[in-house]
PDB file of N, CA and C in Angstrom:
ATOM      1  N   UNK A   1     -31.051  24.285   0.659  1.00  0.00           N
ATOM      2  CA  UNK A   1     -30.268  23.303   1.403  1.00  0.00           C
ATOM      3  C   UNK A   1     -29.343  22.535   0.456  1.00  0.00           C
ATOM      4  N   UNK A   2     -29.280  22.001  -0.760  1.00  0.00           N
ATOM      5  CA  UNK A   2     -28.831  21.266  -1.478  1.00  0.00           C
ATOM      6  C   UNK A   2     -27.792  22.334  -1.823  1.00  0.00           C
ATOM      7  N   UNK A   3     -28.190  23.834  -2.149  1.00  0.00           N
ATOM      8  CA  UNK A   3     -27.004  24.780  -3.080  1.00  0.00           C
ATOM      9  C   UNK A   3     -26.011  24.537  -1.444  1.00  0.00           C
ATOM     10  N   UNK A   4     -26.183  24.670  -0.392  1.00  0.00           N
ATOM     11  CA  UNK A   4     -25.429  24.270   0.841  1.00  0.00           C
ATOM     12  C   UNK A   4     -24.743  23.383   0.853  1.00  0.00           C
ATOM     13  N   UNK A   5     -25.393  22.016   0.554  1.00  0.00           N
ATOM     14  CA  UNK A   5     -24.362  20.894   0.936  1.00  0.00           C
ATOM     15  C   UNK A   5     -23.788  20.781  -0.837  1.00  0.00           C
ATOM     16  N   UNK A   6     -23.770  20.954  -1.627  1.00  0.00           N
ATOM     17  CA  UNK A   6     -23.097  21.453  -2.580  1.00  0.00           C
ATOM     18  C   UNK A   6     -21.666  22.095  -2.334  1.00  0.00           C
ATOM     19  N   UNK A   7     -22.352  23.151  -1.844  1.00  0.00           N
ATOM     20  CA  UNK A   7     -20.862  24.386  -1.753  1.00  0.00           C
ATOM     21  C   UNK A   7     -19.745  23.205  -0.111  1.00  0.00           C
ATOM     22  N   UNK A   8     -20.408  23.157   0.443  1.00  0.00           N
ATOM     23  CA  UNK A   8     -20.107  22.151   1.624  1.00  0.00           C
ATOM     24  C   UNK A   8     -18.575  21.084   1.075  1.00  0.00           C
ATOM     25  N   UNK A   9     -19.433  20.273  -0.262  1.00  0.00           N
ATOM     26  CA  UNK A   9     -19.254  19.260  -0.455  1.00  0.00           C
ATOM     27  C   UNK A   9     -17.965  19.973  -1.672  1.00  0.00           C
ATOM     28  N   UNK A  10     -17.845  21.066  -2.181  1.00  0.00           N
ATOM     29  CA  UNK A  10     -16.971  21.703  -2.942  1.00  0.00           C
ATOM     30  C   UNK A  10     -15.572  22.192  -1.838  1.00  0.00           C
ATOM     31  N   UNK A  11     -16.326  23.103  -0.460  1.00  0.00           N
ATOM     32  CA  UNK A  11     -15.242  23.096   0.155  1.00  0.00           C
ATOM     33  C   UNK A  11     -14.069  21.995   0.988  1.00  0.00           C
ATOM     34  N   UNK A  12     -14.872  20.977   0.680  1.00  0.00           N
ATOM     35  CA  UNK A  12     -14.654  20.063   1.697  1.00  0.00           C
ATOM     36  C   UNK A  12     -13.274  19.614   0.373  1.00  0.00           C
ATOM     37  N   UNK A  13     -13.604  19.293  -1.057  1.00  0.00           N
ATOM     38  CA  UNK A  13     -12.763  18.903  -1.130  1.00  0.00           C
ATOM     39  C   UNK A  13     -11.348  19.443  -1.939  1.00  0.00           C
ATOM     40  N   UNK A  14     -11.895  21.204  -1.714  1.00  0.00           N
ATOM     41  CA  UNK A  14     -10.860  21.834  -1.565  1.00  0.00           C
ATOM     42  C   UNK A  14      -9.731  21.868  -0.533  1.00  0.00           C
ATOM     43  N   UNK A  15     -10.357  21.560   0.390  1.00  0.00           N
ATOM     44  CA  UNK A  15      -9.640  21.628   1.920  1.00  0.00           C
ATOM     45  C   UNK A  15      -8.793  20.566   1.692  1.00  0.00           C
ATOM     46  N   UNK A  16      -8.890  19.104   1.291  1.00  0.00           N
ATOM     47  CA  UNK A  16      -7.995  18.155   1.124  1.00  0.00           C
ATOM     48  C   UNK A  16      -7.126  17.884   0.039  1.00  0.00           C
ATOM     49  N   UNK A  17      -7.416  18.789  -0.933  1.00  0.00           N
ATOM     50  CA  UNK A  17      -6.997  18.954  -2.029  1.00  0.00           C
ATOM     51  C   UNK A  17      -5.331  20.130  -1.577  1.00  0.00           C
ATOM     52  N   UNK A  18      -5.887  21.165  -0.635  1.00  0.00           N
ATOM     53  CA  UNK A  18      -4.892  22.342   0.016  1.00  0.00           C
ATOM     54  C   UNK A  18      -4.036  21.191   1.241  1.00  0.00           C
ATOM     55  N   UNK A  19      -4.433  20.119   1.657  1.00  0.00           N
ATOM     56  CA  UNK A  19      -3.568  19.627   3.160  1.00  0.00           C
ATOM     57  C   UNK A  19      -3.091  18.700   2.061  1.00  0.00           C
ATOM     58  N   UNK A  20      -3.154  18.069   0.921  1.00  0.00           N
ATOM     59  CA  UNK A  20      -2.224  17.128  -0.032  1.00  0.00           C
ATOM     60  C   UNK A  20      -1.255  18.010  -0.106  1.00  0.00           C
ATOM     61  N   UNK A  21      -1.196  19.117  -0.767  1.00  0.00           N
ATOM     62  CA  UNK A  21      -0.446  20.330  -1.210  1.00  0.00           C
ATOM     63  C   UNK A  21       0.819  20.774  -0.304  1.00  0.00           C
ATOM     64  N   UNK A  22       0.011  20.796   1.106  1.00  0.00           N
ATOM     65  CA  UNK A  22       0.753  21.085   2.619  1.00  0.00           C
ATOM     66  C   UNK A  22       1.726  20.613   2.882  1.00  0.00           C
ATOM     67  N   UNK A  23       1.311  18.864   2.618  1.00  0.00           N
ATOM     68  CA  UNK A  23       2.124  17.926   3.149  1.00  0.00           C
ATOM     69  C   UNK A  23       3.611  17.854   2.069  1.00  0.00           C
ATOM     70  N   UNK A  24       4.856  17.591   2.104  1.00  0.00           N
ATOM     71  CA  UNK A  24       5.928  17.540   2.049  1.00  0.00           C
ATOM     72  C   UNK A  24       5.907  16.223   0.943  1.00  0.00           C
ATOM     73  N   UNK A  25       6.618  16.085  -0.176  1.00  0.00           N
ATOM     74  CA  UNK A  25       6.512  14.905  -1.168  1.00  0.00           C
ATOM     75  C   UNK A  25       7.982  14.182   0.004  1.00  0.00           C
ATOM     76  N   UNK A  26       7.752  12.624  -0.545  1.00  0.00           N
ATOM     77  CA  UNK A  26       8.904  12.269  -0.036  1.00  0.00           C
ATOM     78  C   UNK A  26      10.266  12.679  -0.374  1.00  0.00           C
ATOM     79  N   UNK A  27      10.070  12.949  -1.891  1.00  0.00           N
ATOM     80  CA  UNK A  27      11.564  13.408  -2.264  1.00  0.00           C
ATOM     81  C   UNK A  27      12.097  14.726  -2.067  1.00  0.00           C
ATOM     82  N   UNK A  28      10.903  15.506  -1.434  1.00  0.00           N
ATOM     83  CA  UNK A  28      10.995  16.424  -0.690  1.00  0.00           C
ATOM     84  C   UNK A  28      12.210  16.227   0.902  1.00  0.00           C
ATOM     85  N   UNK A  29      11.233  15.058   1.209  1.00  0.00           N
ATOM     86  CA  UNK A  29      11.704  14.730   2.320  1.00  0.00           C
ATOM     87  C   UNK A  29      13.457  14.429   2.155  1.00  0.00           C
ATOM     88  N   UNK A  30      13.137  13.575   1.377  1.00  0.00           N
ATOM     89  CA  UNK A  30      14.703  12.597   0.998  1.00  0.00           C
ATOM     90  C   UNK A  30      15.712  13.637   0.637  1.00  0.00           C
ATOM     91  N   UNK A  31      15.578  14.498  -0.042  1.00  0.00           N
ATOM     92  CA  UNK A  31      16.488  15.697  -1.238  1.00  0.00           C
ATOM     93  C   UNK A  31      16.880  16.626   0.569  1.00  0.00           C
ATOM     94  N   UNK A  32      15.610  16.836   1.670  1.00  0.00           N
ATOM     95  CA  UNK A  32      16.134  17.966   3.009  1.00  0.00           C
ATOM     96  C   UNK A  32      17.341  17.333   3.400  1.00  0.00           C
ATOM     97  N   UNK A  33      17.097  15.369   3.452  1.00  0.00           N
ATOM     98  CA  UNK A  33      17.778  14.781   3.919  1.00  0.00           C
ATOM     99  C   UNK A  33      19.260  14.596   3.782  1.00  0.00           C
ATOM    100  N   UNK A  34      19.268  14.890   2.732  1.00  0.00           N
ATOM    101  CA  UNK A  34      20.741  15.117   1.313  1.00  0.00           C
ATOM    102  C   UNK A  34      21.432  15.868   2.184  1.00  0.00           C
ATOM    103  N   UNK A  35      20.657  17.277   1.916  1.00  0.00           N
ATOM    104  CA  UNK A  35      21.089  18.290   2.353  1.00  0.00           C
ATOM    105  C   UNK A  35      21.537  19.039   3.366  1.00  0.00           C
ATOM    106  N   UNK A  36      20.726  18.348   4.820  1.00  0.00           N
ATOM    107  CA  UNK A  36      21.668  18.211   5.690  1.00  0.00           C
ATOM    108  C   UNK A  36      22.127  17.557   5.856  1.00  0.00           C
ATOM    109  N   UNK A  37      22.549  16.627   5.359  1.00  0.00           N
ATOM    110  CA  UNK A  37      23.971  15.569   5.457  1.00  0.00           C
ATOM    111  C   UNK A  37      25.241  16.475   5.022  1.00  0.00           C
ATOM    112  N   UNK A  38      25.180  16.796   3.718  1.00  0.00           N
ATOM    113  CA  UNK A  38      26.142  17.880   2.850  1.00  0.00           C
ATOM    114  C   UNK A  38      26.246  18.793   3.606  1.00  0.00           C
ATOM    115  N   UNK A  39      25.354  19.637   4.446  1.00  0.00           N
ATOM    116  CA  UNK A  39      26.035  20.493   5.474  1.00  0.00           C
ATOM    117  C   UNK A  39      26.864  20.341   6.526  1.00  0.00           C
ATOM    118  N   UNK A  40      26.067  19.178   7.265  1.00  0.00           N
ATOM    119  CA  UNK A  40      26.826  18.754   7.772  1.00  0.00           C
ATOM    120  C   UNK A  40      28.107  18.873   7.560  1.00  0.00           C
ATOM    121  N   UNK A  41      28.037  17.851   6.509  1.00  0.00           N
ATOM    122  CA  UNK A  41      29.730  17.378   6.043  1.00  0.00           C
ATOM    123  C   UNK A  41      30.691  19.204   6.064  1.00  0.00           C
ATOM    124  N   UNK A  42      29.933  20.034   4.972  1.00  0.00           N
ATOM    125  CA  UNK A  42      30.912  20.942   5.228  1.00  0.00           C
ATOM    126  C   UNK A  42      30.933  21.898   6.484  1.00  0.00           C
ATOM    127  N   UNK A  43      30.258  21.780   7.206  1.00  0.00           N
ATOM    128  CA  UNK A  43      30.216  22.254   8.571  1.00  0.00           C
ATOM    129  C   UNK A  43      31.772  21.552   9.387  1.00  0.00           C
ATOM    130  N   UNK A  44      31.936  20.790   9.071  1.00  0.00           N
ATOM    131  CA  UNK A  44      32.943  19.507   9.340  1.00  0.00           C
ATOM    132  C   UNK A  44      34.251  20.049   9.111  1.00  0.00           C
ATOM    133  N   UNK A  45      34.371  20.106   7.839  1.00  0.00           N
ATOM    134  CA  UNK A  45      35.621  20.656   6.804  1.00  0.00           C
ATOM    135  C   UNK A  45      36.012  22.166   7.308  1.00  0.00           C
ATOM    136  N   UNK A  46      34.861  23.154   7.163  1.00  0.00           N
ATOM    137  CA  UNK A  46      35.272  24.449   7.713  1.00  0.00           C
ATOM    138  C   UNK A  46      35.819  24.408   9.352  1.00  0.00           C
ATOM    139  N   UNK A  47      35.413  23.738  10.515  1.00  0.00           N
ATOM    140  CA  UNK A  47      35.525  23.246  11.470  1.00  0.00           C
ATOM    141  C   UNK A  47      37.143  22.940  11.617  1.00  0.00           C
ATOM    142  N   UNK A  48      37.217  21.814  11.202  1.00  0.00           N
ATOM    143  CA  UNK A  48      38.742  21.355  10.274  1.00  0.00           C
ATOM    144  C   UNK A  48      39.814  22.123   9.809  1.00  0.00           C
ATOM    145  N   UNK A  49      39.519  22.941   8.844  1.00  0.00           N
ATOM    146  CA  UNK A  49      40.237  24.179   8.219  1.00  0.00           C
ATOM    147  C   UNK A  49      40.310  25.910   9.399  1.00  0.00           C
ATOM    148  N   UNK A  50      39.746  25.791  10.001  1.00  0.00           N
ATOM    149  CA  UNK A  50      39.693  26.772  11.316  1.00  0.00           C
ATOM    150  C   UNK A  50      40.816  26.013  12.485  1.00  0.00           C
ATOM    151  N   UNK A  51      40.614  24.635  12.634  1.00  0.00           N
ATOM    152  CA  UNK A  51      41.707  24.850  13.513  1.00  0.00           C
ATOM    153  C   UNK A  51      43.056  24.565  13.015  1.00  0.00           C
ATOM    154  N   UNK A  52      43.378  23.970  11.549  1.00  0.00           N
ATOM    155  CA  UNK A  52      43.948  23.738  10.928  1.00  0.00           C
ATOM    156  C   UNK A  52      44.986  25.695  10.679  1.00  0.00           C
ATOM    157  N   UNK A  53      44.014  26.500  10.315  1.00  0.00           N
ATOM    158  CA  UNK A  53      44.656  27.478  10.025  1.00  0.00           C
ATOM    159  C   UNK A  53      45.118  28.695  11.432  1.00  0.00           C
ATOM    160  N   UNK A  54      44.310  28.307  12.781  1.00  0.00           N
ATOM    161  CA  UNK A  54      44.665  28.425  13.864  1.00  0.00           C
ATOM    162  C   UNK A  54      46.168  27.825  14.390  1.00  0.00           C
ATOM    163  N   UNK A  55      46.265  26.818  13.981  1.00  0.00           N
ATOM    164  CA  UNK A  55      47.522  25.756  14.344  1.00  0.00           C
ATOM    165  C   UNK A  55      48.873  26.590  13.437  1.00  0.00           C
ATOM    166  N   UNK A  56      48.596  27.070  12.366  1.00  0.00           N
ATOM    167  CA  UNK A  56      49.405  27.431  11.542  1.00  0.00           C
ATOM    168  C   UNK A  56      49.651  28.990  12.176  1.00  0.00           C
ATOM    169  N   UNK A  57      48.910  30.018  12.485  1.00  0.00           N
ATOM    170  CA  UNK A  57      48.924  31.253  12.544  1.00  0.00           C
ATOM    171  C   UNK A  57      49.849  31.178  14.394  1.00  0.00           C
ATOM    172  N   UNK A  58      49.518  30.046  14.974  1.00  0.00           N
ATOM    173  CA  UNK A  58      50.765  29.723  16.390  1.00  0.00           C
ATOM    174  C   UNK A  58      51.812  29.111  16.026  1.00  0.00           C
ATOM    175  N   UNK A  59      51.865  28.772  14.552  1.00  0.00           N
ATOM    176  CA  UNK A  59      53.403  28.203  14.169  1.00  0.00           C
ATOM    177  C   UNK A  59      54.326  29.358  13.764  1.00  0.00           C
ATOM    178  N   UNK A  60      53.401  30.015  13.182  1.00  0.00           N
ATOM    179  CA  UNK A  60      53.760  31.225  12.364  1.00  0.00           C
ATOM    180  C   UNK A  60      54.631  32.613  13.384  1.00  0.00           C
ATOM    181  N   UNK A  61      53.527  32.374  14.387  1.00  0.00           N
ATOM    182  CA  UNK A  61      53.670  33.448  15.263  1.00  0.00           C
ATOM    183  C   UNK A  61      54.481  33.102  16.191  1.00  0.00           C
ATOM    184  N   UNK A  62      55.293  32.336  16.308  1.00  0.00           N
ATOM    185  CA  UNK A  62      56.333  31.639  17.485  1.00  0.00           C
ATOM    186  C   UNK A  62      57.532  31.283  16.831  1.00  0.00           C
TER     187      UNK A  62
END
């Protein structure tokens, strides 16, 4: 019984040791946060430059 709650008491704090691991650091968090902002942004610009070069290819073509 003891080699039991032993191994018990080993898995147990493997298990929280693996869901620390799981969980996301903040600057994890903060750095995703960056990053879709910056996509954003160039999601924006290409957006921008598409109708920008649309506008040009009906100047062009007329």
């Amino acid at each position: 019984i003891e080699e039991l709650n032993s191994q018990h008491e080993n898995l147990a704090k493997q298990l929280d040791s693996l869901k620390a691991e799981a969980e996301p650091s903040n600057d994890d968090l903060r750095r995703l946060e960056e990053l879709k902002n910056i996509i954003s942004e160039e999601e924006k610009n290409i957006n921008k430059l598409t109708q920008e070069s649309k506008q040009f290819k009906e100047k062009v073509g007329n």
